[in-house]
N, C-alpha and C. Protein backbone atom coordinates (compact mmCIF):
# COMPACT_ATOMS: atom_id res chain seq x y z
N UNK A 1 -115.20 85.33 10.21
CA UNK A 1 -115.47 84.23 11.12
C UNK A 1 -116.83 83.63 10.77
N UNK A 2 -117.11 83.03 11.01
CA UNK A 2 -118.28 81.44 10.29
C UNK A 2 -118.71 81.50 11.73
N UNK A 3 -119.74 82.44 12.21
CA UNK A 3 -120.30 81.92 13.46
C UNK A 3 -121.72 81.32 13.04
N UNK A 4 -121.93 79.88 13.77
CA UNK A 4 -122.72 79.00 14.16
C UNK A 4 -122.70 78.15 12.73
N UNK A 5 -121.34 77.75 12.28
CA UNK A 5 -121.72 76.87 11.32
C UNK A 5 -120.17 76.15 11.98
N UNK A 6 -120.79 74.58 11.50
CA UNK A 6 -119.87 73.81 11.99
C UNK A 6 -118.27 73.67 11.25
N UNK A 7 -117.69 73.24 11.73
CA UNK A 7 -116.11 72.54 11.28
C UNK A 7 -116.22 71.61 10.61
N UNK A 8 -117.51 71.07 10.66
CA UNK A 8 -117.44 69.61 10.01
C UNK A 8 -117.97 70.07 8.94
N UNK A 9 -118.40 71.32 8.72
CA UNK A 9 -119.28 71.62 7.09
C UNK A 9 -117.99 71.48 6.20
N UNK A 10 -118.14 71.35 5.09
CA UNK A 10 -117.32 71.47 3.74
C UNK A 10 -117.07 73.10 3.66
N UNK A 11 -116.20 73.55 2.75
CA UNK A 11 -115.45 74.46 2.50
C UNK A 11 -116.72 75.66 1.82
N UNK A 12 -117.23 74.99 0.81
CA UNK A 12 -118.16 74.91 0.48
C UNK A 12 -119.36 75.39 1.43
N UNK A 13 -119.10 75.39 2.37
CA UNK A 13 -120.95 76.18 3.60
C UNK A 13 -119.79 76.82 4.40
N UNK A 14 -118.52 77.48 4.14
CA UNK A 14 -118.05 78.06 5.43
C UNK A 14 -117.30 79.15 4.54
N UNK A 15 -118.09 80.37 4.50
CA UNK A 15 -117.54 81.41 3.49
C UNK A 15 -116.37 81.72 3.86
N UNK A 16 -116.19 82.06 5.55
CA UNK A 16 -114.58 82.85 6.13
C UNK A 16 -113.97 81.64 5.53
N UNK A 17 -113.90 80.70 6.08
CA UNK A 17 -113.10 79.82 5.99
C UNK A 17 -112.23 79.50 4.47
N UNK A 18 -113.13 79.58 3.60
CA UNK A 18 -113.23 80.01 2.02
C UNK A 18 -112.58 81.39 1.49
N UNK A 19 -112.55 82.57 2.33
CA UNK A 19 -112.01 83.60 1.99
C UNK A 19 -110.63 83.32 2.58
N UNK A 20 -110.06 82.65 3.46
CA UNK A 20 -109.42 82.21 4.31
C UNK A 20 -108.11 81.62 3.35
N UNK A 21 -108.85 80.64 2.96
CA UNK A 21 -107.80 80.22 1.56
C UNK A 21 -107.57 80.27 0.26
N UNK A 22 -108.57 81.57 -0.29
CA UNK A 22 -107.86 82.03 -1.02
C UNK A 22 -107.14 82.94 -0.79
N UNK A 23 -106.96 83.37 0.12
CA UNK A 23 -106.10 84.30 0.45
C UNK A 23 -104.49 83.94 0.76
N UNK A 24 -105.01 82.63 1.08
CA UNK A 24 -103.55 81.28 1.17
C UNK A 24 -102.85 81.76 -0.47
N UNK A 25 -104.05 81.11 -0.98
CA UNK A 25 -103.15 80.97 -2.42
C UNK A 25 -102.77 82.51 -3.46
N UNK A 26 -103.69 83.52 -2.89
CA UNK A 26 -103.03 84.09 -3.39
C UNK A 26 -101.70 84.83 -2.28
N UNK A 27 -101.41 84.38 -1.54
CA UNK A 27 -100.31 84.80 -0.98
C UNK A 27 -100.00 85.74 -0.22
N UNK A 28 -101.27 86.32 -0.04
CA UNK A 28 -101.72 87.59 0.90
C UNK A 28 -101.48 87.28 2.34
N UNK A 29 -101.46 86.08 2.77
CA UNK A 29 -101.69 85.62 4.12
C UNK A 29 -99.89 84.99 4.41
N UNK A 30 -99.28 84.92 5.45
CA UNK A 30 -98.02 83.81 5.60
C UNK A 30 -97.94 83.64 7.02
N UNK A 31 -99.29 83.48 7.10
CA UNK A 31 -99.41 83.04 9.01
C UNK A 31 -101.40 82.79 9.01
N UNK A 32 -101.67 81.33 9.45
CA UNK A 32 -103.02 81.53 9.80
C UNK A 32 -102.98 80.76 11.43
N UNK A 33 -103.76 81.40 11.58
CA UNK A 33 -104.31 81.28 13.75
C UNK A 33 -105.30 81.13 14.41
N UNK A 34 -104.97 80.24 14.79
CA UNK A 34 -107.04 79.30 15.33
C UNK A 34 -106.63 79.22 16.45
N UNK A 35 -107.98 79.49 16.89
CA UNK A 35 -107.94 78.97 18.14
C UNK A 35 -107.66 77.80 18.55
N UNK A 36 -108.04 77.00 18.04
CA UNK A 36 -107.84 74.99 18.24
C UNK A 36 -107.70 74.67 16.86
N UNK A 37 -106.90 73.20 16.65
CA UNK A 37 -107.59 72.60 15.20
C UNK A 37 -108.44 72.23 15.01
N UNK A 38 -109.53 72.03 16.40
CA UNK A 38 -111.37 71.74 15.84
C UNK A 38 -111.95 72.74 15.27
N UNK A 39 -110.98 74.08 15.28
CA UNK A 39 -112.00 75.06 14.46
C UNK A 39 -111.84 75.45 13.39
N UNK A 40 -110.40 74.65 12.57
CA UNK A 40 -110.48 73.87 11.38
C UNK A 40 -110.69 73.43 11.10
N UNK A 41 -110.97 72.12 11.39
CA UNK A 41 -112.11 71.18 11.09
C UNK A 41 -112.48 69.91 11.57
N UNK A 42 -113.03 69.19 11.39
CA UNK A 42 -113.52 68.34 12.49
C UNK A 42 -112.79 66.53 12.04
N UNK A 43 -112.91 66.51 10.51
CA UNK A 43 -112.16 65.21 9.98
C UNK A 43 -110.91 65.58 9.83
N UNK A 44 -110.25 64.57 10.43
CA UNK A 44 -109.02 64.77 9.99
C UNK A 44 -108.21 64.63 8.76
N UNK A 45 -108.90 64.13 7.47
CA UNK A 45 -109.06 64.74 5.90
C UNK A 45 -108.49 65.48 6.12
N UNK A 46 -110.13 66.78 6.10
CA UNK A 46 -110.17 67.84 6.15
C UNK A 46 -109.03 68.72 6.86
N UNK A 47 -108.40 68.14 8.12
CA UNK A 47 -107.82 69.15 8.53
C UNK A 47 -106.29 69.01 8.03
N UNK A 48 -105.63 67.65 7.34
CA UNK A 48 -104.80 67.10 7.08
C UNK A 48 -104.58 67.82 5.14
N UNK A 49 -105.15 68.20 4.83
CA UNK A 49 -105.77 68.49 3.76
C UNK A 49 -105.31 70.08 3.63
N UNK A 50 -105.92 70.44 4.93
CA UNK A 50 -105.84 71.84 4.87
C UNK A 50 -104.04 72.53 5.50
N UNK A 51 -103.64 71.35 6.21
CA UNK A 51 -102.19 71.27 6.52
C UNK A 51 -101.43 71.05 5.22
N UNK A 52 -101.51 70.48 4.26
CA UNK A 52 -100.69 69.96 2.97
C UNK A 52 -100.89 71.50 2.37
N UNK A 53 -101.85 71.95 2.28
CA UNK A 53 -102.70 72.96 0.97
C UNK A 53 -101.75 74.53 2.00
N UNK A 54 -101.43 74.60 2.82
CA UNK A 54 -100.71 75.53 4.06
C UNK A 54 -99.27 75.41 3.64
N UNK A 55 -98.53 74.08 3.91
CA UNK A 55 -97.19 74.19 3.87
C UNK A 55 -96.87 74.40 2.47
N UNK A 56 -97.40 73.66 1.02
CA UNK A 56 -97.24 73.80 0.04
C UNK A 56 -97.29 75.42 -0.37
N UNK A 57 -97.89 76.35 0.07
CA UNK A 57 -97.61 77.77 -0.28
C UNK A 57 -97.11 78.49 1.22
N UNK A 58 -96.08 77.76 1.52
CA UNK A 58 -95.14 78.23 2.40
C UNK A 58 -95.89 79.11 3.67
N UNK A 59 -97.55 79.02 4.21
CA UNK A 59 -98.12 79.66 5.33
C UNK A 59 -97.62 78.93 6.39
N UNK A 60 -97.67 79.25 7.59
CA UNK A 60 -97.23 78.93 8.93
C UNK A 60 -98.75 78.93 9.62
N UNK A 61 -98.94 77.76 10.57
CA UNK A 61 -99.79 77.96 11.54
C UNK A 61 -99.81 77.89 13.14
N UNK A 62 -100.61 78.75 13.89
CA UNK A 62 -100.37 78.93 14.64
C UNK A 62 -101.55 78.01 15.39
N UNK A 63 -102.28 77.82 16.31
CA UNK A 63 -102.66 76.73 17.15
C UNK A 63 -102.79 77.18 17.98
N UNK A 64 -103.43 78.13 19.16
CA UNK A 64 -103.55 78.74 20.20
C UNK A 64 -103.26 77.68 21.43
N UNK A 65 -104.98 76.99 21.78
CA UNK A 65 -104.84 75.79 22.75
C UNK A 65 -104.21 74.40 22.57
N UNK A 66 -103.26 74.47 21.23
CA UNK A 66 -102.03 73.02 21.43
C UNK A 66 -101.20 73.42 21.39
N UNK A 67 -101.07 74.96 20.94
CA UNK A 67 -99.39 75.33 21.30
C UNK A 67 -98.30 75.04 20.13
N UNK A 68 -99.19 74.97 18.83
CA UNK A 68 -98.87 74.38 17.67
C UNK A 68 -98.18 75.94 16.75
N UNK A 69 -97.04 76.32 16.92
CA UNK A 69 -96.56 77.26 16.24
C UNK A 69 -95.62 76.69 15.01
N UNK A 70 -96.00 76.73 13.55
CA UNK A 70 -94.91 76.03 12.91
C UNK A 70 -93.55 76.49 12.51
N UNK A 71 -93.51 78.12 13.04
CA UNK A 71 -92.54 78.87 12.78
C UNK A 71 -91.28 78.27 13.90
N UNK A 72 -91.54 77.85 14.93
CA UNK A 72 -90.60 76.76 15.88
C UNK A 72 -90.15 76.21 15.45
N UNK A 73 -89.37 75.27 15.57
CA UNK A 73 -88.79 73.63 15.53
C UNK A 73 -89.69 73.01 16.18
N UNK A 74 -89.91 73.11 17.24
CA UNK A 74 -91.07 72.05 17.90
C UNK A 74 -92.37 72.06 17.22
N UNK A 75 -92.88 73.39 17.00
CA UNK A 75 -94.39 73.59 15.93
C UNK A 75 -94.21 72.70 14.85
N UNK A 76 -92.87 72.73 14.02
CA UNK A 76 -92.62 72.12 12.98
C UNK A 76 -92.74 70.49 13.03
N UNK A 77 -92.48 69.87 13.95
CA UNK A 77 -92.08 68.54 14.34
C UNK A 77 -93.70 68.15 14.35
N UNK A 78 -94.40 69.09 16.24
CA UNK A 78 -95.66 68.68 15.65
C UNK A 78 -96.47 68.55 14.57
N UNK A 79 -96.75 69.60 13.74
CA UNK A 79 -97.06 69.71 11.91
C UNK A 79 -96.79 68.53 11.51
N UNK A 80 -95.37 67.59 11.56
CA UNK A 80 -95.07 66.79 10.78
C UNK A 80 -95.35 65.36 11.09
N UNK A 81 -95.63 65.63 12.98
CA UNK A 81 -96.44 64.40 13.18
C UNK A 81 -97.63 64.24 12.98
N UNK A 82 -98.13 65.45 12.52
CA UNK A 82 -100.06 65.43 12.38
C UNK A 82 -99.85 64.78 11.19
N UNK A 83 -99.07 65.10 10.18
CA UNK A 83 -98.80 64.03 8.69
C UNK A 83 -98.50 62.99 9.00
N UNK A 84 -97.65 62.52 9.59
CA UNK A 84 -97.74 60.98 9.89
C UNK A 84 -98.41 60.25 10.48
N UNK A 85 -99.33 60.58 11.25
CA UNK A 85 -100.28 60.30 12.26
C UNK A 85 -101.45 59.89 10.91
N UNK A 86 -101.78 60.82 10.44
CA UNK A 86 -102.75 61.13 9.04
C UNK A 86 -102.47 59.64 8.18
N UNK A 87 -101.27 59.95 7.98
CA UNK A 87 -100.60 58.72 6.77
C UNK A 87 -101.26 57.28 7.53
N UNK A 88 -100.47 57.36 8.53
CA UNK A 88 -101.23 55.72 9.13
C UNK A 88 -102.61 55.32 9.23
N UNK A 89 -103.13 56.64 9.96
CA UNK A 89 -104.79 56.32 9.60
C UNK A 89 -105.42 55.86 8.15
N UNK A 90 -104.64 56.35 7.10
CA UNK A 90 -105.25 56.20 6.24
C UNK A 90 -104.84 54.98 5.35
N UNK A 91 -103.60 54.40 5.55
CA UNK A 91 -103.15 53.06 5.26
C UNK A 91 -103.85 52.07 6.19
N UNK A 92 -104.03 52.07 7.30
CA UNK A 92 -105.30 51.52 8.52
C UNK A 92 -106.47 51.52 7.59
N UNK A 93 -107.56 52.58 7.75
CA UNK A 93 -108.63 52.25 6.48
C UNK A 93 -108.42 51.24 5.33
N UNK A 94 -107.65 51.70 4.86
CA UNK A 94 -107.13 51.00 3.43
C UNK A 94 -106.95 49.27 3.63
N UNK A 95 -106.39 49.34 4.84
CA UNK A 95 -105.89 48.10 5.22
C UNK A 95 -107.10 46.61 5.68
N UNK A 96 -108.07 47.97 6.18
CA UNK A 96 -109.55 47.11 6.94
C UNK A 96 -110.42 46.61 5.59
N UNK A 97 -110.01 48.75 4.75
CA UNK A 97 -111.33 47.64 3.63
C UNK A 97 -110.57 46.52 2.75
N UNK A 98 -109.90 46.50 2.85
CA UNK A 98 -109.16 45.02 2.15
C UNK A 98 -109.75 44.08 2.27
N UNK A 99 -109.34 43.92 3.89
CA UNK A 99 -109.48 42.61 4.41
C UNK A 99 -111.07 42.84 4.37
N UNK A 100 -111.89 43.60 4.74
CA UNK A 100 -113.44 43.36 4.41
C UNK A 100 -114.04 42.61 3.33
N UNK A 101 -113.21 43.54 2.29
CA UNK A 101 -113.77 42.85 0.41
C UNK A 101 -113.11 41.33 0.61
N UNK A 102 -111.74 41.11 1.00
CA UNK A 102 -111.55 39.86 1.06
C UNK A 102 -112.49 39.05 1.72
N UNK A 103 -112.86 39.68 2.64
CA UNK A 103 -113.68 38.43 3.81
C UNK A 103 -114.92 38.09 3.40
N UNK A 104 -115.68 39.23 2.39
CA UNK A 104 -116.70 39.30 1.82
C UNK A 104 -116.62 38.24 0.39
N UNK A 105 -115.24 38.38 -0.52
CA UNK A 105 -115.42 37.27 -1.44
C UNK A 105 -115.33 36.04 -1.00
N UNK A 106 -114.73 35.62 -0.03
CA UNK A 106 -114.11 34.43 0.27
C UNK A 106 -115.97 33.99 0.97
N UNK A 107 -117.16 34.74 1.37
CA UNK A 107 -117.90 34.27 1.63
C UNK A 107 -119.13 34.29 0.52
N UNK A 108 -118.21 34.05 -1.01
CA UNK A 108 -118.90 34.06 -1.78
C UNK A 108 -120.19 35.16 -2.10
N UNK A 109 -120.29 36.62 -1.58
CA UNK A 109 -120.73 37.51 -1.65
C UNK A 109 -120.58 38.16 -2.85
N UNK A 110 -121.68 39.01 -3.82
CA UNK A 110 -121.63 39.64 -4.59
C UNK A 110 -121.80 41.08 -4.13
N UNK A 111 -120.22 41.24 -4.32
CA UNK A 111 -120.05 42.78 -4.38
C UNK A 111 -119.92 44.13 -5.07
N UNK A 112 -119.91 45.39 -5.29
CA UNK A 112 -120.67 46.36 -6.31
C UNK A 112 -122.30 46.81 -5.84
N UNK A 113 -122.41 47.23 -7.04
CA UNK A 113 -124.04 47.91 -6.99
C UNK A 113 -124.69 46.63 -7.96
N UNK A 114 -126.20 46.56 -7.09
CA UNK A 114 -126.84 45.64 -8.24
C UNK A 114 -126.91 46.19 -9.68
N UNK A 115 -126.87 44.94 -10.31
CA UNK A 115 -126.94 44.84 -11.77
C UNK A 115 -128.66 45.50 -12.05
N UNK A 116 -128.78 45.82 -12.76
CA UNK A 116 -130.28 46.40 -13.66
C UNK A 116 -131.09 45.29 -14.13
N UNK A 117 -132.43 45.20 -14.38
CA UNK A 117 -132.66 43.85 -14.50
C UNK A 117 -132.65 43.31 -16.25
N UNK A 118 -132.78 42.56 -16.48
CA UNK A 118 -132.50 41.96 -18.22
C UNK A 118 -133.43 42.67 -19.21
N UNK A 119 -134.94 42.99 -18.12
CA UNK A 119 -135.82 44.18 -19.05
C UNK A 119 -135.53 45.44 -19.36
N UNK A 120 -134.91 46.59 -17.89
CA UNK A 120 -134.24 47.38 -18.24
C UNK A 120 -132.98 47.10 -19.19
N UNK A 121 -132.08 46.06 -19.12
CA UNK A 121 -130.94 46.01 -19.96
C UNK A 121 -131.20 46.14 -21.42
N UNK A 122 -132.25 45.07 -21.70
CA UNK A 122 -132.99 45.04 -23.44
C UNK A 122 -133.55 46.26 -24.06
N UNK A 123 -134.01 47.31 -22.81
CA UNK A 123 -134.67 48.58 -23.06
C UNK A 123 -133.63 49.49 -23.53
N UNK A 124 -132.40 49.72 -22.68
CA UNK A 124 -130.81 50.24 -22.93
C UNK A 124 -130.37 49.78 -24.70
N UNK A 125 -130.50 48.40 -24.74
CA UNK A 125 -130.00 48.20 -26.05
C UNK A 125 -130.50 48.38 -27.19
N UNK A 126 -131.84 48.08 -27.21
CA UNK A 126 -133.24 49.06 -28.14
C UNK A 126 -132.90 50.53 -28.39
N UNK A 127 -132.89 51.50 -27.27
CA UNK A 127 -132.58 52.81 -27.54
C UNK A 127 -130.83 53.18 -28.24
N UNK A 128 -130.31 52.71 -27.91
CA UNK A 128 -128.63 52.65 -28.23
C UNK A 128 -129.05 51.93 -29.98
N UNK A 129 -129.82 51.58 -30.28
CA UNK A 129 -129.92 50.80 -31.38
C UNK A 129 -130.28 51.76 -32.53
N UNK A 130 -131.32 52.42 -31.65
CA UNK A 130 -132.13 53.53 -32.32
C UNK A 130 -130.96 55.34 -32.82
N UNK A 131 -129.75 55.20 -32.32
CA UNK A 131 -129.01 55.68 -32.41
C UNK A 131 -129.37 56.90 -30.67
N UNK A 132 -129.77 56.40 -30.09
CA UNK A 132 -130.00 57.46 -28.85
C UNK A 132 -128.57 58.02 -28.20
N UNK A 133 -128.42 58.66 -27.53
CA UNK A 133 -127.48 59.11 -26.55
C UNK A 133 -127.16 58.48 -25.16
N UNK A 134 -126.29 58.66 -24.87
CA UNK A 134 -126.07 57.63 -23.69
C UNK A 134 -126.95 58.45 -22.40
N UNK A 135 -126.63 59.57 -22.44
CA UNK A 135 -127.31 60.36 -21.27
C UNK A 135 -128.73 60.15 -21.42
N UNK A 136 -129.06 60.78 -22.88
CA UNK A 136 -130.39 60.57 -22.85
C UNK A 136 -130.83 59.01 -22.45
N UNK A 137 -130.46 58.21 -22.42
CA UNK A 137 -130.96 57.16 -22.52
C UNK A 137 -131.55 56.31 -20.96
N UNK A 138 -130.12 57.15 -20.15
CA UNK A 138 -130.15 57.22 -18.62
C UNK A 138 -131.00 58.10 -17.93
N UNK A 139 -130.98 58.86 -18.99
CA UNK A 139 -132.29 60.22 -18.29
C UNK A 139 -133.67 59.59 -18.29
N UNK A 140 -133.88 58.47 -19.30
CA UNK A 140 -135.33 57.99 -19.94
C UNK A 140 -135.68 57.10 -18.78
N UNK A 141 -134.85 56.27 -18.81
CA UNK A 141 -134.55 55.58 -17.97
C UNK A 141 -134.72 55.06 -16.27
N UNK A 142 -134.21 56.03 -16.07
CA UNK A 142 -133.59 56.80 -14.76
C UNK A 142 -132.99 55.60 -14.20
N UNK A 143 -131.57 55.32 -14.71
CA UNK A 143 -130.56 54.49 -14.47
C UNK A 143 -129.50 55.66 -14.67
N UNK A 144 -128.80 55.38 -14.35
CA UNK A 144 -127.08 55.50 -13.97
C UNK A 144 -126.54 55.84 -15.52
N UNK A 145 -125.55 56.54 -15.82
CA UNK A 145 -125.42 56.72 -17.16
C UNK A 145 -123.78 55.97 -17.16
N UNK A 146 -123.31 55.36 -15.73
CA UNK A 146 -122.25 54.60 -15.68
C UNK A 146 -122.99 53.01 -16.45
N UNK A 147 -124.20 53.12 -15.47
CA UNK A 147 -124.85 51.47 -16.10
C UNK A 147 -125.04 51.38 -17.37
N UNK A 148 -125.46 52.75 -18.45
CA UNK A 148 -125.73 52.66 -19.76
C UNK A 148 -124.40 52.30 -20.63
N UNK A 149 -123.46 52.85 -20.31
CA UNK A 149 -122.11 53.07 -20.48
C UNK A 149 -121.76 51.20 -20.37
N UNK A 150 -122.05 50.41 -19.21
CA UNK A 150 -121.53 49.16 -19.06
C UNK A 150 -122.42 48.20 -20.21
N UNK A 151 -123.89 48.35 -20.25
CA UNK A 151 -124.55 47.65 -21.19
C UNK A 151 -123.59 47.82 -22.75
N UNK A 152 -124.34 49.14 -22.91
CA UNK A 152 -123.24 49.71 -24.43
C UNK A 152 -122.10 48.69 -24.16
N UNK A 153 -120.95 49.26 -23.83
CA UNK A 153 -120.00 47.91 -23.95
C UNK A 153 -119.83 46.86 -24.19
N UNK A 154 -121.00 46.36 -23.41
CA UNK A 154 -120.85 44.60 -23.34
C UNK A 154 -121.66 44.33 -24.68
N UNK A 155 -122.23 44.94 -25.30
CA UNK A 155 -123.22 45.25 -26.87
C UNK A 155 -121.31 45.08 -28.02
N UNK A 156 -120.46 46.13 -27.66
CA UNK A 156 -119.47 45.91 -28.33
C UNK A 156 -118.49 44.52 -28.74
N UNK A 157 -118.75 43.95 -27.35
CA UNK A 157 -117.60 42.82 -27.00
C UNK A 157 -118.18 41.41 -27.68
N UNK A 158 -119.53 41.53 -27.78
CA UNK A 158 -120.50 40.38 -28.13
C UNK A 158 -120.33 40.33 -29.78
């Protein structure tokens, strides 16, 4: 048990929780039991995540205070509405940032990460010239080794 660390931590800061599923996968386990699903976790990702990563190696969960048994028919149904419930939220997101980026070009907005400026860029193409490394060059730098990567390129296309 993970006492005084949150649900919302990653898998990653919650050791039980971590011993928890590997024990999923290796198959040792075919029933896990919480007290609530907040004490699985707090995003519903995360807890949607941890429902897929459950049924896919055939575990059952149990749910104390929702009454969520998947070994039921009814447990099962619920389970399958927490996936659909999941699905919509996440076509919803999908759906907002759309229309955001849309609403954002249509107001002629430049969107992405700023560009580097033409001195850093000339500095990128000098070292790349010199036969440097791309990392190294981002390390020298201290730019992005995605941004070195985009200069280089546009050096190719020219």
């Amino acid at each position: 048990m993970d006492h005084g660390i949150s649900g919302a931590k990653g898998r990653d800061q919650r050791p039980s929780y971590d011993e928890m599923l590997k024990a999923v996968t290796r198959k040792e386990i075919d029933m896990v039991m919480s007290w609530s699903v907040d004490r699985l976790g707090r995003s519903l990702q995360h807890l949607v995540s941890l429902l897929e990563e459950l049924q896919s190696k055939k575990v059952d969960l149990y749910l104390h205070q929702q009454g969520i048994d998947t070994t039921t028919p009814a447990g099962r149904m619920m389970y399958q509405l927490l996936g659909v419930f999941s699905e919509f939220e996440r076509a919803m997101i999908r759906e907002r940032i759309n229309a955001g980026l849309a609403r954002a070009r249509a107001q002629g907005k430049t969107l992405g990460r700023p560009k580097v400026s033409l001195k850093v860029e000339n500095k990128i193409k000098k070292l790349r010239s010199t036969g440097k490394g791309i990392r190294k060059i981002a390390s020298e730098l201290r730019v992005g080794v995605s941004t070195v990567k985009r200069v280089v390129d546009e050096l190719k296309v020219a």
